[in-house]
Protein backbone atom coordinates (compact mmCIF):
# COMPACT_ATOMS: atom_id res chain seq x y z
CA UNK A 1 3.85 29.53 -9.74
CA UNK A 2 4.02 25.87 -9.00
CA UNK A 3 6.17 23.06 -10.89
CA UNK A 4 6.76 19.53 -11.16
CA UNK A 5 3.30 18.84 -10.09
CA UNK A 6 4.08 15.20 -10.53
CA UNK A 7 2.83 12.31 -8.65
CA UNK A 8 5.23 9.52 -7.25
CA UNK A 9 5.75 6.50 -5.00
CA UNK A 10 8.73 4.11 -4.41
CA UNK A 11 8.66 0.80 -3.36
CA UNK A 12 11.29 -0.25 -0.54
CA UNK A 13 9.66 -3.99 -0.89
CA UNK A 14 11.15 -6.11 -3.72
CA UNK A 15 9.50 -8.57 -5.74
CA UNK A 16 8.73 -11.09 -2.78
CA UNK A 17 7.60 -8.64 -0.20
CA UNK A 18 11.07 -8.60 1.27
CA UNK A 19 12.86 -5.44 2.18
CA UNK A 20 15.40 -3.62 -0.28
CA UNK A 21 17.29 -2.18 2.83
CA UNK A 22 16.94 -3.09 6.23
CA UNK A 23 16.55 -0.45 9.09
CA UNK A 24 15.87 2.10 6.98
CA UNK A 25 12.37 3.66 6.31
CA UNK A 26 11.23 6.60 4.05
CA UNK A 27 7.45 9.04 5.03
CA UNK A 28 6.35 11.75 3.35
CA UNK A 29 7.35 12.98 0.11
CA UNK A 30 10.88 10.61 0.17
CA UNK A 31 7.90 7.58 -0.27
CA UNK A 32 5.15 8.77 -1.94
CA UNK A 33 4.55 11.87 -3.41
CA UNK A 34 1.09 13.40 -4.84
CA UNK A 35 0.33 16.46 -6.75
CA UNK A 36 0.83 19.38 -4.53
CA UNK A 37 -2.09 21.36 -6.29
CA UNK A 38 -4.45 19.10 -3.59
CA UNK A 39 -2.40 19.93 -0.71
CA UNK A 40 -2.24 16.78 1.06
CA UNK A 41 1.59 16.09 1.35
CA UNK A 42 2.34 17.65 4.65
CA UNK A 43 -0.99 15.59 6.14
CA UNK A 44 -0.19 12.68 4.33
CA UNK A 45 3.10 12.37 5.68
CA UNK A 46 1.69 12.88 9.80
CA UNK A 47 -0.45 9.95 9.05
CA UNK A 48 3.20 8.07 7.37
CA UNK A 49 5.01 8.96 10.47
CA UNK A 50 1.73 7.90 12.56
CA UNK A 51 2.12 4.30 10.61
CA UNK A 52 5.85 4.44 11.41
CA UNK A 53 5.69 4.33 14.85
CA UNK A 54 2.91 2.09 15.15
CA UNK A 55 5.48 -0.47 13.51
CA UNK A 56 8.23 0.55 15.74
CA UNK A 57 6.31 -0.12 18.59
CA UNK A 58 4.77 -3.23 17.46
CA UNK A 59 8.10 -5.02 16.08
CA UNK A 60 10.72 -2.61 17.80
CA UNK A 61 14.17 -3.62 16.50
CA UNK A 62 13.06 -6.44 14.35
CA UNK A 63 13.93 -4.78 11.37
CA UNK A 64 12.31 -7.37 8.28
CA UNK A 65 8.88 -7.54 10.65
CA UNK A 66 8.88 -3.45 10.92
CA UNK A 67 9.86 -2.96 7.14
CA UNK A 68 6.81 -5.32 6.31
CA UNK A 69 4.56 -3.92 8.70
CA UNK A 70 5.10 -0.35 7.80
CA UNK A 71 4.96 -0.91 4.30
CA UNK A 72 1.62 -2.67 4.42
CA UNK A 73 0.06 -0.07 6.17
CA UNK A 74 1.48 2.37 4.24
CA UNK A 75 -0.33 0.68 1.01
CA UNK A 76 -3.83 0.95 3.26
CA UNK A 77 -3.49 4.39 4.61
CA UNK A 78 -1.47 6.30 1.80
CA UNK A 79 -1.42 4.62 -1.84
CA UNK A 80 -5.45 5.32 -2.17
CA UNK A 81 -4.65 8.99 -1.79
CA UNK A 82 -1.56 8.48 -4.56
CA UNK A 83 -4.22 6.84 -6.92
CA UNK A 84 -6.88 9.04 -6.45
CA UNK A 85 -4.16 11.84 -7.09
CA UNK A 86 -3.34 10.29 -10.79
CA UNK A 87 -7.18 9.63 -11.17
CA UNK A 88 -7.59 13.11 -10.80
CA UNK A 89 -4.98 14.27 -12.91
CA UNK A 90 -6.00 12.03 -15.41
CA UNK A 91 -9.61 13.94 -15.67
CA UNK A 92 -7.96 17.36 -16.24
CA UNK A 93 -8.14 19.09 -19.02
CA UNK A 94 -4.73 20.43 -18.84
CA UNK A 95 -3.21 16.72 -18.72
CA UNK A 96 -0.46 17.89 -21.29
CA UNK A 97 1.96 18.92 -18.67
CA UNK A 98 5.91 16.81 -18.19
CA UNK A 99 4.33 15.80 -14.88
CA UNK A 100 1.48 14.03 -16.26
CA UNK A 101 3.85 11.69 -18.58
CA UNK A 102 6.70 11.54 -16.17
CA UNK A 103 8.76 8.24 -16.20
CA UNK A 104 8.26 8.92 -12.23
CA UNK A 105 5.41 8.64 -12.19
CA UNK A 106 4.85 4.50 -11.41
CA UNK A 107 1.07 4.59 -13.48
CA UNK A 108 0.76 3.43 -16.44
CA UNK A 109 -2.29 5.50 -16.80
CA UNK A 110 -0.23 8.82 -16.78
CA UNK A 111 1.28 7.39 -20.21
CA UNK A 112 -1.69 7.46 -22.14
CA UNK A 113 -2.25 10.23 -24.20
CA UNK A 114 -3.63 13.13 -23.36
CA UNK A 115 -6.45 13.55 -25.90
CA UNK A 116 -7.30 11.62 -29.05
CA UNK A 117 -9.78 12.40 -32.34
CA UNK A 118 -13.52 11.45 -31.60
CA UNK A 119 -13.03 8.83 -33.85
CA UNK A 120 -10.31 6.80 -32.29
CA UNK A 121 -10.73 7.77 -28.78
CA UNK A 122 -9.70 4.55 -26.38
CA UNK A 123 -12.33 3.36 -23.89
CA UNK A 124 -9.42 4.57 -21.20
CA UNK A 125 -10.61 8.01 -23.22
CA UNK A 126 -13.54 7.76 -23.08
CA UNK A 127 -14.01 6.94 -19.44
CA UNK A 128 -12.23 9.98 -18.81
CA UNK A 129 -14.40 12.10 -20.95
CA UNK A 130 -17.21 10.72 -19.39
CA UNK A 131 -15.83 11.66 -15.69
CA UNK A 132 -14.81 15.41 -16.71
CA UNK A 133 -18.56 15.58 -17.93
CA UNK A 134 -20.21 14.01 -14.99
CA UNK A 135 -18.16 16.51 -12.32
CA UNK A 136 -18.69 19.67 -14.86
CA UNK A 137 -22.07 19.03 -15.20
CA UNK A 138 -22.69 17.08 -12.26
CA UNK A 139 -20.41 17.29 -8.73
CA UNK A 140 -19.50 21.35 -9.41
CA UNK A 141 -23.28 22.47 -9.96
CA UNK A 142 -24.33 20.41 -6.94
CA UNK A 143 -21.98 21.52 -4.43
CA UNK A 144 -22.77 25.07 -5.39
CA UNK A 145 -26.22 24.33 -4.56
CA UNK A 146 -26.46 21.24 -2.20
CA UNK A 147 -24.75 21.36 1.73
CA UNK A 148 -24.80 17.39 1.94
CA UNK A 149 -22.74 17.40 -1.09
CA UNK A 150 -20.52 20.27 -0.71
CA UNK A 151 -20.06 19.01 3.22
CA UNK A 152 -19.10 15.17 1.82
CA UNK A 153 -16.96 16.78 -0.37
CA UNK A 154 -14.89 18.79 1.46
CA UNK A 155 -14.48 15.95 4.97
CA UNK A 156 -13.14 13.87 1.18
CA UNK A 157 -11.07 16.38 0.02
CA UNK A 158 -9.50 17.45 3.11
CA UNK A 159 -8.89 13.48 4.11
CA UNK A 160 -11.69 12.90 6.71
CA UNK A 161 -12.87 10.10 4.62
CA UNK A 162 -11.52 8.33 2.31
CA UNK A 163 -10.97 8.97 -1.81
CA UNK A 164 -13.89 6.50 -3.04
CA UNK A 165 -15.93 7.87 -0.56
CA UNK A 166 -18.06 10.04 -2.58
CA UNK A 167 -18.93 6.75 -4.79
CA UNK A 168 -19.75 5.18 -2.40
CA UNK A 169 -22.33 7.38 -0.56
CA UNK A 170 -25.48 6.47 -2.52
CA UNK A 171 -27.06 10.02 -0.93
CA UNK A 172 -24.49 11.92 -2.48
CA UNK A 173 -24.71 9.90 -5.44
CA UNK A 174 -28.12 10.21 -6.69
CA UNK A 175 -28.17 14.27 -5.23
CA UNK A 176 -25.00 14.68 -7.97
CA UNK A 177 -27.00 12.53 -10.35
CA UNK A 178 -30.07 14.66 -10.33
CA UNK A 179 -28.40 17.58 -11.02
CA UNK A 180 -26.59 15.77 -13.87
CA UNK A 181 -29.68 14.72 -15.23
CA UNK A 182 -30.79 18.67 -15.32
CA UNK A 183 -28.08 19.75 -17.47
CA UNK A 184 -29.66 20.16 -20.77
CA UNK A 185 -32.69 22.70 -19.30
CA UNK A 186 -30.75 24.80 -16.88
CA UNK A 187 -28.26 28.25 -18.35
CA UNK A 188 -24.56 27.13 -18.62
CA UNK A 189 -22.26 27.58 -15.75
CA UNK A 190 -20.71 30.80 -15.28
CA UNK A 191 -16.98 30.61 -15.68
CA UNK A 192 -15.24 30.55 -12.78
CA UNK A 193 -12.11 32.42 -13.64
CA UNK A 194 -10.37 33.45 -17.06
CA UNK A 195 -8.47 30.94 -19.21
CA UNK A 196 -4.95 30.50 -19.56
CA UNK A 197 -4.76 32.51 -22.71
CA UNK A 198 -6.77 35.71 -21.08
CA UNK A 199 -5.00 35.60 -18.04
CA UNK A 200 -1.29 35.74 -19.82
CA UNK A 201 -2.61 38.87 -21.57
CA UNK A 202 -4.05 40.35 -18.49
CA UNK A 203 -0.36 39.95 -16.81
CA UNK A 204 1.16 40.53 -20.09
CA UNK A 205 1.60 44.51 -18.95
CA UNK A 206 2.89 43.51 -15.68
């Protein structure tokens, strides 16, 4: 079982860009943590340590100019994968665990509620309704079925490209869209595993 699947960064710039503490520098998890459901932390943190010593060598013992340096590379190269991370929480349909409201967590997003009535739903809401949809109904079919999307998928998901990459491949795009646009005249998708509910029973003996 896996806990405090929370997603987290801290900032060792202040409010001016200037460093909190000089000649000291955080990778990996101590910086900026994502849900470890996606498995990206160890990876993530290589490429951190990669950044680091591109700084040390560029700025060696200049500690403000590496601080700086590492930091804004760390923003390129690191915070997309953090954001996608709450993104993707955000579109669960479990987002009613602590981690997905914890004061740790530096998005705002992650305070919004979890679900709302059909009446009052908050265009935040409804965005996200509209994403679960289009990747039910959408992304899952088509990389069960389609190798270009499964393959973009996967160099996305396992950080060979990066997060917004998907979007941004107009292929991939309008191959997702055309399954998406099949949904009302093909059989509903199998489940893929039990629910929470059947599963605790199933273990209940156990």
């Amino acid at each position: 079982m896996m806990a405090g699947l929370l997603n987290r960064r801290r900032s060792f710039l202040d409010h001016n860009g200037e460093p909190v503490v000089l000649g000291m520098h955080a990778v990996g998890d101590a910086h900026t943590c994502t849900n470890p459901l996606y498995g990206r932390g160890c990876s993530l943190a290589l490429v951190q340590a990669e950044l680091f010593a591109d700084s040390l060598k560029a700025h060696g013992l200049d500690h403000r100019a590496r601080a700086v340096a590492f930091e804004a590379a760390t923003r390129s190269e690191i915070t997309p994968w953090y954001r996608a991370a709450v993104a993707q929480d955000q579109l669960s349909p479990a987002n009613h665990s602590p981690a997905n409201h914890s004061p740790a967590n530096h998005s705002p997003a992650n305070h919004s509620p979890a679900s709302e009535g059909p009446a009052n739903q908050s265009p935040a809401a409804e965005h996200r309704q509209a994403a679960r949809e289009f990747l039910r109904d959408g992304l899952f079919p088509a990389m069960r079925t389609d190798p270009v999307v499964l393959r973009a998928f996967l160099r996305m998901f396992n950080l060979l490209e990066a997060p917004d990459s998907l979007m941004k491949n107009g292929e991939v795009v309008s191959r997702v869209l055309a399954v998406f646009n099949q949904r009302e005249s093909r059989p509903p998708e199998e489940p893929v595993g039990p629910d929470r509910a059947s599963l605790v029973t199933a273990l209940g003996p156990a």
